[in-house]
Protein backbone atom coordinates (compact mmCIF):
# COMPACT_ATOMS: atom_id res chain seq x y z
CA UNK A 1 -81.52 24.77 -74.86
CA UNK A 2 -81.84 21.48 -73.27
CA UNK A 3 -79.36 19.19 -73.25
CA UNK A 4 -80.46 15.90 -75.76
CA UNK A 5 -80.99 13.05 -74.25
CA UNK A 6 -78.70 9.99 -75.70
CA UNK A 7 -80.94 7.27 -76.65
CA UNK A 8 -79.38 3.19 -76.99
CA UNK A 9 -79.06 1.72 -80.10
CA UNK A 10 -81.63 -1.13 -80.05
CA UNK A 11 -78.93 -3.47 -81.86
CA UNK A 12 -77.53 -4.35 -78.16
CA UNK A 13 -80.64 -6.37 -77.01
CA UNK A 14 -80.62 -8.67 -79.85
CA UNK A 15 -76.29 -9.59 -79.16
CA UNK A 16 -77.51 -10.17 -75.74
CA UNK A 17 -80.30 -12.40 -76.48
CA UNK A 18 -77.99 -14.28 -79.24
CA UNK A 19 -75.29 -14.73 -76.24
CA UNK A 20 -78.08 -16.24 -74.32
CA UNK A 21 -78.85 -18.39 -76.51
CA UNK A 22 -75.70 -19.30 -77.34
CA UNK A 23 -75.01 -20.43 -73.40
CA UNK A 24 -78.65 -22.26 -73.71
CA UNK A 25 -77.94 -24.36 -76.48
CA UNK A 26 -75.13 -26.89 -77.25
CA UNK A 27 -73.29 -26.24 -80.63
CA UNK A 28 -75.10 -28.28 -83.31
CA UNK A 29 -75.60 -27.63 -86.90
CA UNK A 30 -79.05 -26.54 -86.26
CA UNK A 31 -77.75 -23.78 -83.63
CA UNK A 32 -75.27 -22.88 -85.97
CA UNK A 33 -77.79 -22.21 -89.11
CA UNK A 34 -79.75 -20.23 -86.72
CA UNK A 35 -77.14 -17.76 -85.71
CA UNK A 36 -75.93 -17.93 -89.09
CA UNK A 37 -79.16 -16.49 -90.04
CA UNK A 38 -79.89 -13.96 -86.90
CA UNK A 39 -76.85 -12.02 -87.38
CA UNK A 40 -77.55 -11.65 -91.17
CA UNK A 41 -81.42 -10.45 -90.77
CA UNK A 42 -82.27 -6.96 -89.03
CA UNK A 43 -81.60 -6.22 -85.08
CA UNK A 44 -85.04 -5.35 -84.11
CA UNK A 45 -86.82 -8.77 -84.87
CA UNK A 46 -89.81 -9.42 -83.00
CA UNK A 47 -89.18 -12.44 -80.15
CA UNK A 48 -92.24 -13.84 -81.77
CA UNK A 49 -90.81 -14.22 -84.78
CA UNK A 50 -87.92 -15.53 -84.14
CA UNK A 51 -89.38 -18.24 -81.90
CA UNK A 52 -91.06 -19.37 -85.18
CA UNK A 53 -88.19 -19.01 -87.04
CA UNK A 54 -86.40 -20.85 -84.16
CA UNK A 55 -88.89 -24.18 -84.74
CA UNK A 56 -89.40 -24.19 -87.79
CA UNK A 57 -87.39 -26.80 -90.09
CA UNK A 58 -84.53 -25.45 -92.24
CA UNK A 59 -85.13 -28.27 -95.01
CA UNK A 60 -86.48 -31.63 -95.08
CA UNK A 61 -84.13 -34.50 -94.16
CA UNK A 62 -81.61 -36.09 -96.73
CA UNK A 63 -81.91 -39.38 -97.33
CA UNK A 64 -78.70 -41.02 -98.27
CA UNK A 65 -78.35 -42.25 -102.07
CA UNK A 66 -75.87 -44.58 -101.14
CA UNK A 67 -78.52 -46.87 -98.56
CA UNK A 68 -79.22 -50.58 -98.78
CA UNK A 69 -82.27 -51.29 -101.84
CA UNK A 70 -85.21 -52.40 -99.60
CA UNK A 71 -85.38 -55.35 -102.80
CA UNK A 72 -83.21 -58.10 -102.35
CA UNK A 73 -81.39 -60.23 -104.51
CA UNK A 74 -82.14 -63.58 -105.32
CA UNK A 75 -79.72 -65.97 -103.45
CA UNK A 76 -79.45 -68.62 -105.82
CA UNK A 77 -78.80 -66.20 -109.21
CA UNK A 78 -76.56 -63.83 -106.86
CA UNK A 79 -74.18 -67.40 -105.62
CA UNK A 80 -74.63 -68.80 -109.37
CA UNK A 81 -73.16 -65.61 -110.67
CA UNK A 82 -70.19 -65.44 -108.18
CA UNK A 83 -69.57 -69.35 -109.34
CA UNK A 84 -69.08 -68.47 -112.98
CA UNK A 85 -66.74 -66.29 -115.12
CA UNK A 86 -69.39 -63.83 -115.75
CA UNK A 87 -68.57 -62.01 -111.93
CA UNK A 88 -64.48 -62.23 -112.83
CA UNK A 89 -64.45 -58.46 -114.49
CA UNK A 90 -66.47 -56.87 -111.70
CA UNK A 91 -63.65 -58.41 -108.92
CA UNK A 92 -60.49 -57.42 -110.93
CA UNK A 93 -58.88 -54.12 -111.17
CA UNK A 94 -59.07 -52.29 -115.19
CA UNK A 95 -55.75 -53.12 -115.52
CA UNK A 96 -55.94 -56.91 -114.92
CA UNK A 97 -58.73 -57.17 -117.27
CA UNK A 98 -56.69 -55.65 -120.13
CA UNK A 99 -53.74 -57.73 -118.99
CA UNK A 100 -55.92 -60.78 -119.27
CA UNK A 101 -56.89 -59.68 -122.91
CA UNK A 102 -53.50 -58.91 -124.40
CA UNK A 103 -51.59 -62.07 -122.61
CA UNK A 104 -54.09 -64.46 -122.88
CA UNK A 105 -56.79 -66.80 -120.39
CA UNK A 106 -53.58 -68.86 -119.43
CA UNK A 107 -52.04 -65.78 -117.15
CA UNK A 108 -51.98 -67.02 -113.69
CA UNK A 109 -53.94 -64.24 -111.47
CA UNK A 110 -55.39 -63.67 -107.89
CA UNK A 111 -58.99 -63.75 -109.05
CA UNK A 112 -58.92 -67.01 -111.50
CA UNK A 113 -55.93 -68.84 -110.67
CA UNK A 114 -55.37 -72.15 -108.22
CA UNK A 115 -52.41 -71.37 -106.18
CA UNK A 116 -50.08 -73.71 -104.35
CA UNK A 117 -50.13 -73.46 -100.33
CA UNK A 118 -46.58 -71.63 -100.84
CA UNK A 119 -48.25 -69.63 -103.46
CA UNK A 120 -50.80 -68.56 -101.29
CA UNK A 121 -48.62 -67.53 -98.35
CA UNK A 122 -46.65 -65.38 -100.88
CA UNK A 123 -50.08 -63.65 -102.01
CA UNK A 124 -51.00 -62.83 -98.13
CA UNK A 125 -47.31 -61.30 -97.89
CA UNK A 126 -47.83 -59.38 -100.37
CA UNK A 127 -51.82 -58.37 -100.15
CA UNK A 128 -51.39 -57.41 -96.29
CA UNK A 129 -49.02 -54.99 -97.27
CA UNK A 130 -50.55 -51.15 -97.48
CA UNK A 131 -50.57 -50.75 -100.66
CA UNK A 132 -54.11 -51.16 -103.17
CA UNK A 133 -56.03 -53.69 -104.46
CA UNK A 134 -55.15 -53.50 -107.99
CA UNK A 135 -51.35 -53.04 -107.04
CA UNK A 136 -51.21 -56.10 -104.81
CA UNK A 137 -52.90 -58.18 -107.89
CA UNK A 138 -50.32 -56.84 -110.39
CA UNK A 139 -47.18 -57.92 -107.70
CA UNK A 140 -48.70 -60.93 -107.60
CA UNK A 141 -48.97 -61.50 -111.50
CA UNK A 142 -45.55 -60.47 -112.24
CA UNK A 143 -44.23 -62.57 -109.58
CA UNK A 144 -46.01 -65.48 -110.93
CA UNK A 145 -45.95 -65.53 -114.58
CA UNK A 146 -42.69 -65.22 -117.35
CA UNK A 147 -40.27 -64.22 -117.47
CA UNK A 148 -40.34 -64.63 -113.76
CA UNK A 149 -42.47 -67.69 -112.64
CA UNK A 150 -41.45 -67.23 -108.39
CA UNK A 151 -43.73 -69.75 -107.39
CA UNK A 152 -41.70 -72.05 -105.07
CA UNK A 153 -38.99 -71.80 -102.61
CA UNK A 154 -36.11 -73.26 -104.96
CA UNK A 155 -37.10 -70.59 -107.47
CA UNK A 156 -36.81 -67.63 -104.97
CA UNK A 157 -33.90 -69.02 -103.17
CA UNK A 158 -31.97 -69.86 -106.03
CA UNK A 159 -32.72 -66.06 -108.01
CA UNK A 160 -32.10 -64.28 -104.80
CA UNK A 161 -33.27 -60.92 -103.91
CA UNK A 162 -32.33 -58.65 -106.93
CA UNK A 163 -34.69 -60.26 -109.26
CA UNK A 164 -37.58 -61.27 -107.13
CA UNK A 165 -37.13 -56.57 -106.32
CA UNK A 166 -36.74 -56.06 -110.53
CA UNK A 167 -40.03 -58.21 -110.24
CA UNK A 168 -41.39 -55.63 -108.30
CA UNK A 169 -40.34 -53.05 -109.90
CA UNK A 170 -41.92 -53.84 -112.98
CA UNK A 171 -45.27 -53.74 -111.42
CA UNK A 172 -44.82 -50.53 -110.30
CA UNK A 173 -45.67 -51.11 -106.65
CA UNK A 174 -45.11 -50.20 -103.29
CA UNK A 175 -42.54 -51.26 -100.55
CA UNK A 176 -40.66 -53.25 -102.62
CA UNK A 177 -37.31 -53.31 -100.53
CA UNK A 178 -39.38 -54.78 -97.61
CA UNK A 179 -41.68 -57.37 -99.80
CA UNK A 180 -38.61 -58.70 -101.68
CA UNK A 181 -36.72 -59.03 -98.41
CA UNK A 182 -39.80 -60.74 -96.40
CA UNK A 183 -40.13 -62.70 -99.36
CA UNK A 184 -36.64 -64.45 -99.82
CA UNK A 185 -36.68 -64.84 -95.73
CA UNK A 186 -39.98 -66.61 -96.33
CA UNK A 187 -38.79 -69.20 -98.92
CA UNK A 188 -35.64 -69.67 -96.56
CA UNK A 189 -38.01 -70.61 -93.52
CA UNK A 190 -39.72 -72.96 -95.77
CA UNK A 191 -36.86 -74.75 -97.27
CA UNK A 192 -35.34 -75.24 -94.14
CA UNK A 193 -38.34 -77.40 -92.76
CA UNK A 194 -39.20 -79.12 -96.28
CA UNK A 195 -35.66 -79.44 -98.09
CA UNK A 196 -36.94 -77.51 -100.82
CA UNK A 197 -39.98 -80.57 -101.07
CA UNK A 198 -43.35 -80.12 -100.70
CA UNK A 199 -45.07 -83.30 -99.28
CA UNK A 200 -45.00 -81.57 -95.69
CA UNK A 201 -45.77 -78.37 -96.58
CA UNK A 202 -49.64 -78.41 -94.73
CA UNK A 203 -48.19 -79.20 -91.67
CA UNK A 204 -45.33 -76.49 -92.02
CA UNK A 205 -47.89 -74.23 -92.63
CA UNK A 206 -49.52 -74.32 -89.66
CA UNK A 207 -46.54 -74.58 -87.85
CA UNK A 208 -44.15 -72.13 -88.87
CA UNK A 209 -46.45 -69.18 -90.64
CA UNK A 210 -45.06 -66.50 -88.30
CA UNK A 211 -44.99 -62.31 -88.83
CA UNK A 212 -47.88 -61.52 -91.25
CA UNK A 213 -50.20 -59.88 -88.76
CA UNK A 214 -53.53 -60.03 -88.44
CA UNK A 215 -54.48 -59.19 -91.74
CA UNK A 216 -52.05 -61.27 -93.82
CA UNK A 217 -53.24 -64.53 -91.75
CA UNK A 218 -56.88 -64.14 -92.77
CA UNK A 219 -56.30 -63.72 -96.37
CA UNK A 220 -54.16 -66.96 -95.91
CA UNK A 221 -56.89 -68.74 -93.62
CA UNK A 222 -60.03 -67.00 -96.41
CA UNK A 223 -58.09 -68.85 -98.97
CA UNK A 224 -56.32 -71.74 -97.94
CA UNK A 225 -59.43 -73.26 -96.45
CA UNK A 226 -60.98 -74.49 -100.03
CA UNK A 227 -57.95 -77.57 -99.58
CA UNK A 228 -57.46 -77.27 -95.93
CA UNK A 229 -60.44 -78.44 -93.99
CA UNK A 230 -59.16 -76.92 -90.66
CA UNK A 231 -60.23 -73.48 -90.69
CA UNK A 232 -63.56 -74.03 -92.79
CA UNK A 233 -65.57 -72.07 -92.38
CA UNK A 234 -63.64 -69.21 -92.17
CA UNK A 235 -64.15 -65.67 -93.10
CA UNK A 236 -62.65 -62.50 -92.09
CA UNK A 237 -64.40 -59.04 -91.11
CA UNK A 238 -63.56 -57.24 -94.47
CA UNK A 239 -64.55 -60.50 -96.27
CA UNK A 240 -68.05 -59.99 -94.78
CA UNK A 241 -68.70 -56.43 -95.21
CA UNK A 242 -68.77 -57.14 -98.93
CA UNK A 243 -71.21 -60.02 -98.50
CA UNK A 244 -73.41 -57.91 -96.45
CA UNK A 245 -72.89 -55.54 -99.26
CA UNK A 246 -74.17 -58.15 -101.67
CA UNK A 247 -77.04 -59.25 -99.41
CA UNK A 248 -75.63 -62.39 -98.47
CA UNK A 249 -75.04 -63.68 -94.91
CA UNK A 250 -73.08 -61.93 -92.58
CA UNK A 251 -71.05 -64.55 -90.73
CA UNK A 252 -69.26 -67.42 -92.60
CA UNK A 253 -71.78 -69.73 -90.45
CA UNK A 254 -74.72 -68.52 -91.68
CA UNK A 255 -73.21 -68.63 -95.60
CA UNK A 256 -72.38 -72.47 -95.03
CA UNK A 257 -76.07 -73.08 -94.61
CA UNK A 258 -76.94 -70.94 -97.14
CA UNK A 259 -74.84 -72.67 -99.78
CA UNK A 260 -76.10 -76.02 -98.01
CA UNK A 261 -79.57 -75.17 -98.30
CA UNK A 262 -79.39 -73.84 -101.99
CA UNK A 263 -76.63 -77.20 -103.17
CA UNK A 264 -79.31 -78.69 -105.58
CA UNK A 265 -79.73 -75.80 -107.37
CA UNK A 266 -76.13 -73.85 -107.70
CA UNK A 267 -73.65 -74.34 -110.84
CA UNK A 268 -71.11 -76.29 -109.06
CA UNK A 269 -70.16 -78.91 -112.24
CA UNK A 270 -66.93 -77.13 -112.98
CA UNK A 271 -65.40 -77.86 -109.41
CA UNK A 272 -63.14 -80.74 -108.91
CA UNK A 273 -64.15 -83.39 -106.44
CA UNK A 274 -66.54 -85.29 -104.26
CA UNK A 275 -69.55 -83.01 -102.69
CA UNK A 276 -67.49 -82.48 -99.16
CA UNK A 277 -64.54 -81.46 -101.54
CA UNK A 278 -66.72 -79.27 -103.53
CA UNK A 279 -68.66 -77.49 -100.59
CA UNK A 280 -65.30 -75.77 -99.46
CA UNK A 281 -64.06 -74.42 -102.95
CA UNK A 282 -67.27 -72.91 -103.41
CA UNK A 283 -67.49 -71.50 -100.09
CA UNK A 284 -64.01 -70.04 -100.53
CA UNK A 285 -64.95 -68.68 -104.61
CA UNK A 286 -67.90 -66.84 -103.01
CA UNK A 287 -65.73 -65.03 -100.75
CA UNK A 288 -62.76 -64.09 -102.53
CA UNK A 289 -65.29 -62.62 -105.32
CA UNK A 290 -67.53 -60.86 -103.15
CA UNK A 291 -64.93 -59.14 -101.37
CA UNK A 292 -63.31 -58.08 -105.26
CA UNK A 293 -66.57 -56.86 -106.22
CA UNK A 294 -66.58 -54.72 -103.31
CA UNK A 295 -63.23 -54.00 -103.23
CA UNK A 296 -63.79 -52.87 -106.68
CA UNK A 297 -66.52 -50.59 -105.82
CA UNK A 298 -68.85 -52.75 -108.12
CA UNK A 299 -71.70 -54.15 -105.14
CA UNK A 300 -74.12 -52.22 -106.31
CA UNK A 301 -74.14 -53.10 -109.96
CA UNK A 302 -73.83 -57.03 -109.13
CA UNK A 303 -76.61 -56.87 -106.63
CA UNK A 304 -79.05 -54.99 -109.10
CA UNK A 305 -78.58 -57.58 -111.82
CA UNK A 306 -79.20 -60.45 -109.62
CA UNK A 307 -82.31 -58.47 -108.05
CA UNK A 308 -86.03 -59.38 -109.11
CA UNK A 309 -87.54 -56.22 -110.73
CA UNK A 310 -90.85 -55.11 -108.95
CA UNK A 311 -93.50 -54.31 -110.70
C-alpha cells in the first residue's frame, strides 16, 4: 500500500497573513476590532472577503452628548441671571443650600457674602488647598460665623490654634493641621505690619501676601479686584473655562467689553456705588458665579434656561 501523503492544515496561511498584517498596520482600535474578529470567524476566508470586511465601517461615528449646543445663550438674560439671587443655588454645594435654609439669609458664605481683604486672603488659604469645592465653602462658613466668627487677625491671634483646628474639625474637612497652622502664621504676618489695625491693610496686601502658590493668588486677585482697582480685569484659567462653558467670553478682556457694551441694559441697581465702582463688582459677581455653576456641574442647565428656543 502506498504510503499517505500528509496534507497541511489550511489554518496556517490565515496566522501568517494575520502576522502580516499585524507588522503592516500600527495598533489602533480599528486594527484591533479587525483581528478581534479574524481569529473568531473560520480559517479559510476568502482574501476577497476579508478585504471588504477590512474597509468596511464597524459602526457609524459617536457623537459626544456632552458637546457645546450650536444655540447660544442670550448675553444679556445669561449676565442678568448671574447678577441676581436666582443663579446662587446652582453655584453652591447641597449642603450650603440647606445650611442657608435652617440658619437663616444672614449666614456669612463664599457665594453671597462681602468679605474683608483679610477675609479674603483667609478664603484663598483655604480654597487653594486640595480638598473640594463644597468642603472649602463649609471651612470657610464655620470659620466665619458663631460660635466662631475668625474674621480678623486679633480674633485668630488671640484664640490661637486649638480653636481655629476644632473649627475645622467641625466642618469635617481636610488638612486641618496644616490650614490651622498657615492660618494663625497668616494673622501673625498681618498684625505685625498693621498692629492688629486695618487702615493699611491694601498696601500690606500687596506687599507681604507670600506662600499661597499659584492657585491661592488668583482666587485672591479673581476676588479682591471688585475693591482693588489694580488687578481689574483679572481672571484666572479655571475662572474662564466655566465662562466658556456658559458661552461667555473667554478672556477677562473680552468680558469687560461685553459687560460695557450690554451696561444699559443689565440689573446692576443692587450694587453699591458710582458706575466705575459698580463695573468691577459686577465683573467680579460674574466670575465667582460662573465658575460655581461649573464647579457645581450645573453649566448646562444655566445655559439652557438663558437660551432662545428655536422653533
Amino acid at each position: 500500500m502506498p504510503p499517505k501523503k500528509k496534507t497541511k492544515a489550511p489554518a496556517n496561511q490565515p496566522k501568517a497573513d494575520e502576522k502580516a498584517n499585524q507588522n503592516s498596520n500600527p495598533p489602533e482600535e480599528s486594527t484591533k476590532s479587525e483581528n478581534q474578529a479574524k481569529s473568531n470567524s473560520s480559517s479559510a476566508v476568502p482574501a476577497k472577503r476579508k478585504a471588504e470586511t477590512k474597509d468596511a465601517p464597524s459602526k457609524a461615528p459617536r457623537r459626544s452628548a456632552r458637546g457645546p449646543s450650536s444655540a447660544q445663550p442670550d448675553p444679556v438674560k445669561l449676565i442678568n441671571h448671574l447678577l441676581s439671587p436666582a443663579s446662587l443655588d446652582s453655584c453652591r454645594p447641597k449642603d450650603e443650600i440647606e445650611d442657608v435654609q435652617k440658619r437663616g439669609k444672614d449666614l456669612r458664605t463664599y457665594s453671597s457674602s462681602t468679605f474683608s481683604p483679610f477675609e479674603e486672603l483667609i478664603c484663598a488659604v483655604i480654597l487653594s488647598r486640595p480638598i473640594s469645592h463644597a468642603l472649602g465653602l463649609r471651612s470657610i462658613r464655620a470659620l466665619f460665623n458663631e460660635p466662631y466668627n475668625f474674621t480678623t487677625p486679633k480674633k485668630i491671634r488671640g484664640a490661637g490654634f486649638e480653636p481655629i483646628r476644632k473649627a475645622l474639625d467641625e466642618a469635617r474637612t481636610q488638612h486641618r493641621q496644616k490650614t490651622a497652622e498657615e492660618l494663625v502664621l497668616l494673622a501673625d504676618a498681618v498684625a505685625e505690619h498693621l498692629g492688629d489695625g486695618e487702615e493699611d491693610e491694601k498696601e500690606m496686601m500687596k506687599t507681604h501676601v507670600k506662600g499661597l502658590g499659584k492657585t491661592g493668588l488668583d482666587i485672591f486677585a479673581r476676588r479682591i479686584q471688585a475693591v482693588w482697582p489694580e488687578p481689574y480685569p483679572f481672571a484666572d484659567q479655571r475662572t474662564l473655562s466655566g465662562l466658556q462653558k456658559l458661552g461667555l467670553p473667554g478672556t477677562a478682556e473680552e468680558l469687560e467689553k461685553l459687560v460695557d457694551d450690554l451696561w444699559t441694559d443689565l440689573d446692576v441697581k443692587d450694587f453699591p456705588g458710582d458706575e466705575d465702582e459698580k463695573k468691577p463688582r459686577v465683573f467680579v459677581q460674574v466670575l465667582e458665579r460662573a465658575v460655581g455653576v461649573d464647579l457645581e456641574g450645573n453649566a448646562d442647565a444655566v445655559r439652557a434656561e438663558v437660551t432662545p428656543k428655536s422653533e
